[in-house]
N, C-alpha and C. Protein backbone atom coordinates (compact mmCIF):
# COMPACT_ATOMS: atom_id res chain seq x y z
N UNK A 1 195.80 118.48 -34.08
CA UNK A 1 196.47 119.43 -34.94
C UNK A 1 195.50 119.98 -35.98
N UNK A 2 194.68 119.02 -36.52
CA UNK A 2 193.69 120.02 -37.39
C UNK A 2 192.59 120.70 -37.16
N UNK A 3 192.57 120.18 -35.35
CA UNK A 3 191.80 121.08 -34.91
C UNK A 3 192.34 122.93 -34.63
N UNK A 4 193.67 122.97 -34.59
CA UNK A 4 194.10 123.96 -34.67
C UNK A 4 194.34 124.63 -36.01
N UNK A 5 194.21 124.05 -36.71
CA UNK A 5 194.74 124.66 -37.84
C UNK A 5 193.03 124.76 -38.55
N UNK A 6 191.76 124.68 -37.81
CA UNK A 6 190.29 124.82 -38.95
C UNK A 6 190.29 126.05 -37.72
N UNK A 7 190.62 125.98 -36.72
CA UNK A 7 190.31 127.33 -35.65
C UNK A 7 191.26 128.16 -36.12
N UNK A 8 192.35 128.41 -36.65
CA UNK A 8 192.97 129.84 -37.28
C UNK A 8 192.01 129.90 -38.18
N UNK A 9 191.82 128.84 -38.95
CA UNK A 9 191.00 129.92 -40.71
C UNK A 9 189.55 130.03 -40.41
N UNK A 10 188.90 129.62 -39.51
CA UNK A 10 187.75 129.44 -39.13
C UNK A 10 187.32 130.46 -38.05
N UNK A 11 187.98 131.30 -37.25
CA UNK A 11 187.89 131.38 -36.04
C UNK A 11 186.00 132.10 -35.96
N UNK A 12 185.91 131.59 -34.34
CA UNK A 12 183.85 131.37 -34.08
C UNK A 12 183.37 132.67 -34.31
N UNK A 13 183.97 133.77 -34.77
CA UNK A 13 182.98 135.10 -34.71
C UNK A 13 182.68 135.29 -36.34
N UNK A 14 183.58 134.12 -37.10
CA UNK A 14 183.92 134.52 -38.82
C UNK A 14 182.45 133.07 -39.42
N UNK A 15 182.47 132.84 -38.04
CA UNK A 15 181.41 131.83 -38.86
C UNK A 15 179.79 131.85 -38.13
N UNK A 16 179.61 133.11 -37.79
CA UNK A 16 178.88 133.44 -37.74
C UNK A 16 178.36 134.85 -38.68
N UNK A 17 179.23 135.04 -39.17
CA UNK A 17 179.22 136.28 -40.19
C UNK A 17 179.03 136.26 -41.51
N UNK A 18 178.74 134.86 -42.10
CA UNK A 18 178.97 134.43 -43.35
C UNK A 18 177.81 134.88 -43.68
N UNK A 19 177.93 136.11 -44.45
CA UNK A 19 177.06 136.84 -44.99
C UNK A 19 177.59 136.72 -46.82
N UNK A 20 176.27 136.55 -47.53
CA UNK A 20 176.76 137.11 -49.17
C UNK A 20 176.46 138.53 -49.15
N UNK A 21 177.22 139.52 -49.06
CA UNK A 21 176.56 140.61 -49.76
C UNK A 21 178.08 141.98 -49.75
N UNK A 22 177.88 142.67 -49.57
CA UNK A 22 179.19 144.01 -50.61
C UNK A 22 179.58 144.48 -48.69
N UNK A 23 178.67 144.03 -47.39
CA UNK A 23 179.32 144.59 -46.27
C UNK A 23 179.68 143.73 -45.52
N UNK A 24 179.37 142.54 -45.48
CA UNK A 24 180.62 141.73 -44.12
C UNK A 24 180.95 140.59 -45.44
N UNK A 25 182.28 140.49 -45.22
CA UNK A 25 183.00 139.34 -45.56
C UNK A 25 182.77 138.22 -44.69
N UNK A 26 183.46 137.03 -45.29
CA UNK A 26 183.41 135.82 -44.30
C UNK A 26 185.32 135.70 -43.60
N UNK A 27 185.43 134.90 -42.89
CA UNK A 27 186.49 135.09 -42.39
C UNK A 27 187.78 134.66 -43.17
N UNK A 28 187.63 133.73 -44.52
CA UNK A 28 188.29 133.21 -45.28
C UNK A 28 188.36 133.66 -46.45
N UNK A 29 187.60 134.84 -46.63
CA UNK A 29 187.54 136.03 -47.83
C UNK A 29 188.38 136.70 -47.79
N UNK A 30 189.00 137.52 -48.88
CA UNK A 30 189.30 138.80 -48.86
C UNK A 30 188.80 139.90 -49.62
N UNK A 31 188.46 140.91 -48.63
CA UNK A 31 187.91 141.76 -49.85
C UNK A 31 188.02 141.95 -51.21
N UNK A 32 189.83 141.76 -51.61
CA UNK A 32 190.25 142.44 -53.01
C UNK A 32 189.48 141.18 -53.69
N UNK A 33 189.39 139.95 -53.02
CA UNK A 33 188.40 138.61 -53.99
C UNK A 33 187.37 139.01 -54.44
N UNK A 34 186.54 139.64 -53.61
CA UNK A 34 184.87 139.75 -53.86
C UNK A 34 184.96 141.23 -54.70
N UNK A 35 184.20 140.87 -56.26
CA UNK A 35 184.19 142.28 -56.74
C UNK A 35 182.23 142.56 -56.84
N UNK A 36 182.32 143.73 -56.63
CA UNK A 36 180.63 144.34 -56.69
C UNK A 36 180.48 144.24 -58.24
N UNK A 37 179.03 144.35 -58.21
CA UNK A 37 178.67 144.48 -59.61
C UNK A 37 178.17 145.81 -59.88
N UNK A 38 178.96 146.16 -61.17
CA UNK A 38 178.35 147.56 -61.30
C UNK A 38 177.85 147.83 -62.68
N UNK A 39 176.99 149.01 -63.11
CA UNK A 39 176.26 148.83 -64.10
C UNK A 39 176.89 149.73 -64.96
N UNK A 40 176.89 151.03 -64.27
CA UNK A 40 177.62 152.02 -64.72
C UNK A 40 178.96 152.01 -65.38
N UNK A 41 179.66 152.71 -66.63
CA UNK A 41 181.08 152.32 -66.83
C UNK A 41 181.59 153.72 -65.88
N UNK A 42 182.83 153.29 -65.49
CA UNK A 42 184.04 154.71 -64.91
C UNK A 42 183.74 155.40 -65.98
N UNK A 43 184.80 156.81 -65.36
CA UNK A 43 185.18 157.70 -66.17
C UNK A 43 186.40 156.94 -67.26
N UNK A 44 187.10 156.17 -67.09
CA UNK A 44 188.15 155.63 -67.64
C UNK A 44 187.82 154.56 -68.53
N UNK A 45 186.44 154.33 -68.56
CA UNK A 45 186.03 153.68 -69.36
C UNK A 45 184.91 154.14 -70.74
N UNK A 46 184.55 155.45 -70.15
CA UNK A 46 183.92 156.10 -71.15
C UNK A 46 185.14 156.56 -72.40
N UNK A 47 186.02 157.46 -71.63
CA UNK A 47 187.25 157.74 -72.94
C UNK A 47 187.25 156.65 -73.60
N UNK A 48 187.55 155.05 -73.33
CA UNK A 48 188.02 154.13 -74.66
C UNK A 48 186.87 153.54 -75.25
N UNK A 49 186.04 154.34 -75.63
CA UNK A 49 184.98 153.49 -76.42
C UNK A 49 185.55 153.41 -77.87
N UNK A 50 185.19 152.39 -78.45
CA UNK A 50 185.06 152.87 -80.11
C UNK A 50 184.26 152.82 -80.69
N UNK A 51 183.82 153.77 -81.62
CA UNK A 51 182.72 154.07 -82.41
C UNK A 51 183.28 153.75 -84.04
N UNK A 52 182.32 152.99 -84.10
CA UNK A 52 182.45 152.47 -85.50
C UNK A 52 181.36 153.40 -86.52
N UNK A 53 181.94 154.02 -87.82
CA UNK A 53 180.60 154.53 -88.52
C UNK A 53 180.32 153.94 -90.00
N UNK A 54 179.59 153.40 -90.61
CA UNK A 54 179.59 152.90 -91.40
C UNK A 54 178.77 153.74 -92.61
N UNK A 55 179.76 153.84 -93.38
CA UNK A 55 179.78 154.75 -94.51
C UNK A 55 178.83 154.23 -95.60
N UNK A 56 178.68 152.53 -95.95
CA UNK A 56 177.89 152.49 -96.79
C UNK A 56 177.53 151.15 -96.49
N UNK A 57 175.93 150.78 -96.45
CA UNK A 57 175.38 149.89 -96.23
C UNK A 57 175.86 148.48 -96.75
N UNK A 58 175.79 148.60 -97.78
CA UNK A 58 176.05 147.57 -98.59
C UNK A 58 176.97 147.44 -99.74
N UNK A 59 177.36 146.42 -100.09
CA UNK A 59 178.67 146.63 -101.18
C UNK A 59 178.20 146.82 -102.15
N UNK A 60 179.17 147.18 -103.31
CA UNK A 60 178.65 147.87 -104.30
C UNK A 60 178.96 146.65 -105.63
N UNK A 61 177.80 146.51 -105.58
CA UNK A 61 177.21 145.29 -106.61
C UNK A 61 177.45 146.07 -108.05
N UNK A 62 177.79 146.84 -108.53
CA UNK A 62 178.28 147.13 -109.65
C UNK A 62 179.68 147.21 -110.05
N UNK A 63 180.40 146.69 -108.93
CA UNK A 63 181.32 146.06 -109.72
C UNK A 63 181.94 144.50 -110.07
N UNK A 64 180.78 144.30 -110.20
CA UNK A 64 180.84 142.61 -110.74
C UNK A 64 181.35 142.52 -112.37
N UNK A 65 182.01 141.64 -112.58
CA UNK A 65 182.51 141.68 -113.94
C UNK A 65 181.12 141.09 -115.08
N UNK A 66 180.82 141.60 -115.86
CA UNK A 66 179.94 140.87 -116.91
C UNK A 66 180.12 140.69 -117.98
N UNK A 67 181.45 141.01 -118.35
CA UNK A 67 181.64 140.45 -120.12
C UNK A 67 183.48 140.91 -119.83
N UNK A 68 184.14 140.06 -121.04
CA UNK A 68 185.01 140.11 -121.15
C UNK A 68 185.43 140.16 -122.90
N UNK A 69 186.08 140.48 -123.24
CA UNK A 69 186.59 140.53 -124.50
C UNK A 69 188.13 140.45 -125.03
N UNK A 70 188.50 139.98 -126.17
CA UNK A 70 190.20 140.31 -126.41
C UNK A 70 190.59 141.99 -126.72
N UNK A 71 189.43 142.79 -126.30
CA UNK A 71 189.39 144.36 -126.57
C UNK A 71 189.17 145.05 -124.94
N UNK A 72 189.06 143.74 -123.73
CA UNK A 72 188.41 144.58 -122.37
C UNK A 72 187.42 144.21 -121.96
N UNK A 73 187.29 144.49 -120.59
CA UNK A 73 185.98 144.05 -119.64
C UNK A 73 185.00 144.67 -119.25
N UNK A 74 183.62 144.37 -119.38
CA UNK A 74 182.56 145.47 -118.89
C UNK A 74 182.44 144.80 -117.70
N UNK A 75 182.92 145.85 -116.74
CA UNK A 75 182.73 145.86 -115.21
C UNK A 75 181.68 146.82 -114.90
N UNK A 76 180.70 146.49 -113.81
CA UNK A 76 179.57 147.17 -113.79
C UNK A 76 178.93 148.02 -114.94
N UNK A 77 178.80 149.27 -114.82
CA UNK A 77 178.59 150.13 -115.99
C UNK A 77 179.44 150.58 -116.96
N UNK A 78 180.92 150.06 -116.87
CA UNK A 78 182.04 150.91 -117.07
C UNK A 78 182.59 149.46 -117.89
N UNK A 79 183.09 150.49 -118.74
CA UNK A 79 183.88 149.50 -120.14
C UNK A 79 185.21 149.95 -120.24
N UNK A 80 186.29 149.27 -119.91
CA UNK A 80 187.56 149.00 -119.96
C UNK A 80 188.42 148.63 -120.59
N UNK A 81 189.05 149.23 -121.23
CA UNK A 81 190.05 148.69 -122.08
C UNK A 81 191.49 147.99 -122.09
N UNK A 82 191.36 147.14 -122.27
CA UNK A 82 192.95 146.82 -122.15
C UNK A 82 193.52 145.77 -120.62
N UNK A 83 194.46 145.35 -120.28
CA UNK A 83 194.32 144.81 -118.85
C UNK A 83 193.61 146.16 -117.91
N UNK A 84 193.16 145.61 -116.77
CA UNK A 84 192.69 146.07 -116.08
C UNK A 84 192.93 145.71 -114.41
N UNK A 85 193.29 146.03 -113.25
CA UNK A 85 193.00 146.29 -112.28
C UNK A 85 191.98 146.31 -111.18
N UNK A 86 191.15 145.24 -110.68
CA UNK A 86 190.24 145.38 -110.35
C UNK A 86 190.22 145.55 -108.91
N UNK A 87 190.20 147.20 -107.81
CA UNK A 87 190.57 146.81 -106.53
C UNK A 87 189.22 147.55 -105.62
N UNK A 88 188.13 146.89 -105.39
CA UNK A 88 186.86 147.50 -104.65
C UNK A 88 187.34 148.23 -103.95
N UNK A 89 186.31 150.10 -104.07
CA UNK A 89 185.71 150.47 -105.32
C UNK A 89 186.02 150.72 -106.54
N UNK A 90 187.51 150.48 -106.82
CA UNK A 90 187.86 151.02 -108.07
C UNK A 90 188.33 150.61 -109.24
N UNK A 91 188.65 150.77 -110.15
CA UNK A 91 188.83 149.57 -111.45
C UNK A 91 189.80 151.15 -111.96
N UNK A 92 191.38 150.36 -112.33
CA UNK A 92 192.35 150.99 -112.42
C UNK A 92 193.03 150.32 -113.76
N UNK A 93 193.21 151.36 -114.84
CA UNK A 93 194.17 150.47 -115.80
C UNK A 93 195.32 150.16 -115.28
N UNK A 94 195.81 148.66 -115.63
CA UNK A 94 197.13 148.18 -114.97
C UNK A 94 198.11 147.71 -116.24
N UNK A 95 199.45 148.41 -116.32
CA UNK A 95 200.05 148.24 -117.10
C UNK A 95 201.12 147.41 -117.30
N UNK A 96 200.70 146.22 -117.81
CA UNK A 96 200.94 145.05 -118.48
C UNK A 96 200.55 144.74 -119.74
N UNK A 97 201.36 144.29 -120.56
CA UNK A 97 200.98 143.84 -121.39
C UNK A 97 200.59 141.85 -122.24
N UNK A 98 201.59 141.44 -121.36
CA UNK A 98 200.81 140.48 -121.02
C UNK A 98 201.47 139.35 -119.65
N UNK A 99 201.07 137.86 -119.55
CA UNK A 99 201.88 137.46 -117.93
C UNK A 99 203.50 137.51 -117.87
N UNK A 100 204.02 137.82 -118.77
CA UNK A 100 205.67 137.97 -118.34
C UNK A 100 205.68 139.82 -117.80
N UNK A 101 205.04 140.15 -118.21
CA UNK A 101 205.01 141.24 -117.29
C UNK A 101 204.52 141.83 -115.95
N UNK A 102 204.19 140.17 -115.32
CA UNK A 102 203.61 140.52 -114.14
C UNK A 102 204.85 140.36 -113.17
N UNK A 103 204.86 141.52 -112.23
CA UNK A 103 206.46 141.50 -111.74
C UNK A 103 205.82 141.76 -110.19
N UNK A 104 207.18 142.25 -109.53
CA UNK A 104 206.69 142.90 -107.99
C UNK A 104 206.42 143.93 -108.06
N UNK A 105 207.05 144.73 -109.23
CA UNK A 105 206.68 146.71 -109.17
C UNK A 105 205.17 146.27 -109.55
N UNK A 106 205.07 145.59 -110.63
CA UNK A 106 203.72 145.85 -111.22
C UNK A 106 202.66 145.23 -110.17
N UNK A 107 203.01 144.34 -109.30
CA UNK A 107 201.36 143.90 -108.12
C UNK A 107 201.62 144.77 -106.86
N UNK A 108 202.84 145.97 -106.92
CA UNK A 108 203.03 147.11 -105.99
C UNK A 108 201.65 147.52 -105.60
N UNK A 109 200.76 147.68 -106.39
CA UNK A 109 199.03 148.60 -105.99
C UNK A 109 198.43 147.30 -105.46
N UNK A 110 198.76 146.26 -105.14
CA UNK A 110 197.66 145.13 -104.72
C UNK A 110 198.13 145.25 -103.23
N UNK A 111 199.53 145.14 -102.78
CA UNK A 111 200.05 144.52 -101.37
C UNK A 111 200.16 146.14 -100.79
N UNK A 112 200.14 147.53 -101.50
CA UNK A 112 200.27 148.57 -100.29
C UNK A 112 198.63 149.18 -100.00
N UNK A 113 197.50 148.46 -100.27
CA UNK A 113 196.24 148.75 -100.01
C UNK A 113 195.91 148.91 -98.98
N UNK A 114 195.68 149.12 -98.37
CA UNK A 114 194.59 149.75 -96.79
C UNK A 114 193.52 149.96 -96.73
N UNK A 115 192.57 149.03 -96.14
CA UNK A 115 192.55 147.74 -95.84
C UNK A 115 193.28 146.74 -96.98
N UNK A 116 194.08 145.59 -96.18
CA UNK A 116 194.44 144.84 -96.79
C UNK A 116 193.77 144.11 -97.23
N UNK A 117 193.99 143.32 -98.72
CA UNK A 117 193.45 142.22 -99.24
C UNK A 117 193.96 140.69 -98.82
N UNK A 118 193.10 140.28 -99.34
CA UNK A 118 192.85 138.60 -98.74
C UNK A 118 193.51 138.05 -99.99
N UNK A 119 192.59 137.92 -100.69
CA UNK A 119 192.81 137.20 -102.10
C UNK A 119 193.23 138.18 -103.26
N UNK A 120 194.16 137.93 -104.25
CA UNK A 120 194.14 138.68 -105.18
C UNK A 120 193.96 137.09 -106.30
N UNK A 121 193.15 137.60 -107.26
CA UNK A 121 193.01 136.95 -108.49
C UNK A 121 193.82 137.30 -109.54
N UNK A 122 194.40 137.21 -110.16
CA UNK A 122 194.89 136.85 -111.47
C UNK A 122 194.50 136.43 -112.88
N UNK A 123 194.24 137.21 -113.77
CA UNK A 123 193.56 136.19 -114.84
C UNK A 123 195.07 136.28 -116.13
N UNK A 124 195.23 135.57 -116.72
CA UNK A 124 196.37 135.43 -117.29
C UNK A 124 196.30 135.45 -119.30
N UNK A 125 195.04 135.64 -119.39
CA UNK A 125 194.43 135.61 -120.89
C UNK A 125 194.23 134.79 -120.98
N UNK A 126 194.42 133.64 -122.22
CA UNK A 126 193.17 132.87 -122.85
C UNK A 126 193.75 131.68 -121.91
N UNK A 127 195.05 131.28 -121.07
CA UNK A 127 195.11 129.92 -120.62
C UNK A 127 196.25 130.48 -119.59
N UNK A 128 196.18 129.61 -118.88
CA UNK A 128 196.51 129.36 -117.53
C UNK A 128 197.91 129.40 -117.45
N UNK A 129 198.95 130.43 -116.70
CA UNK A 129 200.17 130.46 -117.17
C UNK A 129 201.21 130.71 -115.93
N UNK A 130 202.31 130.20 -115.84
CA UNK A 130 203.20 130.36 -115.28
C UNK A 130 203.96 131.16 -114.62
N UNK A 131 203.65 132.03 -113.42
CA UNK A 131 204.18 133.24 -113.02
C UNK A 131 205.52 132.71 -111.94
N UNK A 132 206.31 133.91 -112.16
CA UNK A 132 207.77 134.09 -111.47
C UNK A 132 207.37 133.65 -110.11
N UNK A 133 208.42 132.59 -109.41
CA UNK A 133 208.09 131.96 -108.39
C UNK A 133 208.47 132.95 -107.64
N UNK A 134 209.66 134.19 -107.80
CA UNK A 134 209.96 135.17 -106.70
C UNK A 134 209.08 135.50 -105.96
N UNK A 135 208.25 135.85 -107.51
CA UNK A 135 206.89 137.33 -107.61
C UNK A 135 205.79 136.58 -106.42
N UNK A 136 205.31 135.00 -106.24
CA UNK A 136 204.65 134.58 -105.91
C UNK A 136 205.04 134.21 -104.12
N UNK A 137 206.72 134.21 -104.11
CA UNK A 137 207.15 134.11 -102.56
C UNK A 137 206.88 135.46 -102.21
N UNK A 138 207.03 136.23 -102.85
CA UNK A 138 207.22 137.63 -102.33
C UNK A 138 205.36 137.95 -101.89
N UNK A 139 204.21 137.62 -102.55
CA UNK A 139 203.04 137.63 -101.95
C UNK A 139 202.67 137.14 -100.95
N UNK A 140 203.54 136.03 -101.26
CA UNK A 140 202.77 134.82 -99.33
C UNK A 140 203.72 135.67 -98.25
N UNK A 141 204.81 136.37 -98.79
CA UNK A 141 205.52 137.17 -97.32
C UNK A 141 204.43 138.43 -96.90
N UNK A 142 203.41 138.59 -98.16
CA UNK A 142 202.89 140.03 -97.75
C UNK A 142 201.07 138.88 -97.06
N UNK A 143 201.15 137.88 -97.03
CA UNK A 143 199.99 137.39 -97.02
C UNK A 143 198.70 137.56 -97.42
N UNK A 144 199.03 137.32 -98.59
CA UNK A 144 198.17 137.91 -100.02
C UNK A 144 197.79 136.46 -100.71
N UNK A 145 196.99 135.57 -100.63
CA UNK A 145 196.66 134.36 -101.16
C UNK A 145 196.46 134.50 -102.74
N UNK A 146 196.95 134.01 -103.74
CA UNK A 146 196.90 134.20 -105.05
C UNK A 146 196.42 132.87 -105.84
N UNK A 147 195.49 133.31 -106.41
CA UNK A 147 194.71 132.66 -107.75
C UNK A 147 195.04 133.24 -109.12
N UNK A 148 195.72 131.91 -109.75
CA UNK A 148 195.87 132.80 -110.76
C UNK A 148 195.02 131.48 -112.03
N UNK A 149 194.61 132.00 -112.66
CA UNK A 149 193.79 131.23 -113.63
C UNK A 149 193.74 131.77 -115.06
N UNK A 150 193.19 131.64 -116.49
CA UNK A 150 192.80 132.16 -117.17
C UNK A 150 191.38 132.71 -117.22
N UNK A 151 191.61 134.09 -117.58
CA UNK A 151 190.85 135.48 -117.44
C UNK A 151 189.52 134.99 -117.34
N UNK A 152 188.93 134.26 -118.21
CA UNK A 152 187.19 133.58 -118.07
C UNK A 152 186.77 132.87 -116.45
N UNK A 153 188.19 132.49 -115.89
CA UNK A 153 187.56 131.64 -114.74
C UNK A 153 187.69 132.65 -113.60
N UNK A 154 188.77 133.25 -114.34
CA UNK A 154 189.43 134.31 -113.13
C UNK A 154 188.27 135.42 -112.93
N UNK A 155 187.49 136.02 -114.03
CA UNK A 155 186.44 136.32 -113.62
C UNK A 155 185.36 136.20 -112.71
N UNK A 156 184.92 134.70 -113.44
CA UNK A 156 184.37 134.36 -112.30
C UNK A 156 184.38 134.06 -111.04
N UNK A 157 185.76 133.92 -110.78
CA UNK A 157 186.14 133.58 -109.49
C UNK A 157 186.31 134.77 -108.86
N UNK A 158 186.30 136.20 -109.32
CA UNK A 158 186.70 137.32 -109.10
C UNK A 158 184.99 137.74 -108.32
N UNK A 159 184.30 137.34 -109.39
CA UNK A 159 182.80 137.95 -108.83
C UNK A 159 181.94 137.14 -107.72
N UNK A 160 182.22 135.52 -107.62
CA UNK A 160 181.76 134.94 -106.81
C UNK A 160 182.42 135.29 -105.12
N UNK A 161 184.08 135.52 -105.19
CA UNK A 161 184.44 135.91 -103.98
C UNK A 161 183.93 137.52 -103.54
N UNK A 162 184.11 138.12 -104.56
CA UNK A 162 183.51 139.66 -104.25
C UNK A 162 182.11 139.55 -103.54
N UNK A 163 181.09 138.39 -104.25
CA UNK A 163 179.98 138.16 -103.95
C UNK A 163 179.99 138.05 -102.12
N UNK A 164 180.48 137.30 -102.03
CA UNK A 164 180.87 136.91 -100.99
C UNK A 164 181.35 137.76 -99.66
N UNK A 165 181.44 138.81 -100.46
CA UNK A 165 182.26 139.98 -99.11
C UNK A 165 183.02 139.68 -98.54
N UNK A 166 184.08 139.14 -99.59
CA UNK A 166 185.64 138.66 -98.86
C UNK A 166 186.74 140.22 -99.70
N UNK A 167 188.02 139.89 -98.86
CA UNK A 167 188.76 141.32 -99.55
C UNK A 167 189.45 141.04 -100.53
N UNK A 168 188.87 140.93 -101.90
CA UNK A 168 189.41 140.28 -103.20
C UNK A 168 189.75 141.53 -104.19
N UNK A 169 190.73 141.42 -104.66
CA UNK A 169 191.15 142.25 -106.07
C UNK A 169 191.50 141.48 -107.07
N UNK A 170 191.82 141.70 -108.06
CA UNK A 170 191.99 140.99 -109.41
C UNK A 170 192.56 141.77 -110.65
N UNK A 171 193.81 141.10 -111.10
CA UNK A 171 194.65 141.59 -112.04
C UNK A 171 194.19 141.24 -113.49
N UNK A 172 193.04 141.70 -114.03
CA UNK A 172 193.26 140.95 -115.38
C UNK A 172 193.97 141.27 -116.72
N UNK A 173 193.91 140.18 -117.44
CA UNK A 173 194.75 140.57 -118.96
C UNK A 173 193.46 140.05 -120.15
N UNK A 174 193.08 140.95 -120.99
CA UNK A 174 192.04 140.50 -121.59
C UNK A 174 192.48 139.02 -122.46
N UNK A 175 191.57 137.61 -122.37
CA UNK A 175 192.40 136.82 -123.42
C UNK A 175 192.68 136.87 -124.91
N UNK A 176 192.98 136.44 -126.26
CA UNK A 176 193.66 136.75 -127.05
C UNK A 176 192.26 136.09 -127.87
N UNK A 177 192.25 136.68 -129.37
CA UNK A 177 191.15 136.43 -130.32
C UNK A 177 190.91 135.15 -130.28
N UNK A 178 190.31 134.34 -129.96
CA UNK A 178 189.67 132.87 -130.27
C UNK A 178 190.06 132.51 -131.66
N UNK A 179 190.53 131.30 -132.14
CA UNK A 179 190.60 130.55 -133.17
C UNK A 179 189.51 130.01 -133.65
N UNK A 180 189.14 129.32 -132.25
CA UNK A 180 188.37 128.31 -132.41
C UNK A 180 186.97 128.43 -132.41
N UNK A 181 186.72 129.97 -132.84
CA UNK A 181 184.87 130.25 -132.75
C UNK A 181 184.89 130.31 -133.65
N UNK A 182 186.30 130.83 -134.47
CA UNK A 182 186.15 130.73 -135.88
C UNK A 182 185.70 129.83 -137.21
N UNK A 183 185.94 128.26 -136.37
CA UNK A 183 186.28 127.65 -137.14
C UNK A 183 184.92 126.89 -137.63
């Protein structure tokens, strides 16, 4: 019996034919199996190319934060007053006045961006503060990872991820006059 059954898949003219190449098959092949190699793309493959163009080499290292004040932040060349908005390339006054006013209308310019952001930072003024748990479910639904810190760390944490060429923005609130340099 298995001699009958290696002579169907075998039969003597298919095993003499066992050729590798694009004109005789073997007898246990099928053509649609064996694909040629080709170098050339189709016509159907030229239409879907995508061309990527890249507008600017490198990121723009001037907008790193370098000073902060209870009067505003010098971001790159540009001096700012008041909270501020920080969304690469642009630095936008954001109107708050301080963290109870951080709402969903007001982080509206962070979650409808295009390209989306990764991280948004938060700086909250002179200490580390408590934001609306809504405000904060309502980000992880837009998948928006949030740091929120006081404004000195939030800085820095603002410029090391930027550093980084990750998609970071940052809400800050300048912190409040120091006591304690005073003293």
């Amino acid at each position: 019996m298995a001699t009958v059954c290696y002579a169907r898949l075998f039969p003597r003219a298919a095993q003499h034919r066992l050729q590798l190449g694009p004109q005789r098959y073997p007898g246990f092949m099928s053509p649609a199996l064996v694909r040629g190699h080709r170098l050339a793309p189709t016509d159907d493959e030229l239409y879907q190319r995508t061309t990527v163009s890249v507008m600017q080499k490198e990121a723009d290292s001037d907008l790193l934060i370098h000073s902060y004040s209870p009067r505003g932040f010098t971001i790159g060349r540009n001096r700012v007053l008041g909270p501020c908005a920080v969304l690469p390339p642009a630095i936008l006054q954001w109107n708050v006045g301080n963290y109870k006013d951080i709402s969903v209308e007001s982080l509206a310019l962070f979650y409808l961006l295009e390209p989306r952001i990764e991280v948004l930072v938060l700086g909250t003024g002179g200490q580390v503060e408590q934001l609306d748990r809504n405000v904060l479910d309502f980000l992880r639904k837009k998948r928006i990872a949030v740091e929120i810190q006081d404004t000195p760390n939030a800085c820095a944490t603002f410029n090391f991820l930027f550093n980084e060429r990750r998609a970071v923005a940052a809400g800050l609130i300048p912190p409040p006059i120091s006591t304690k340099d005073h003293l």
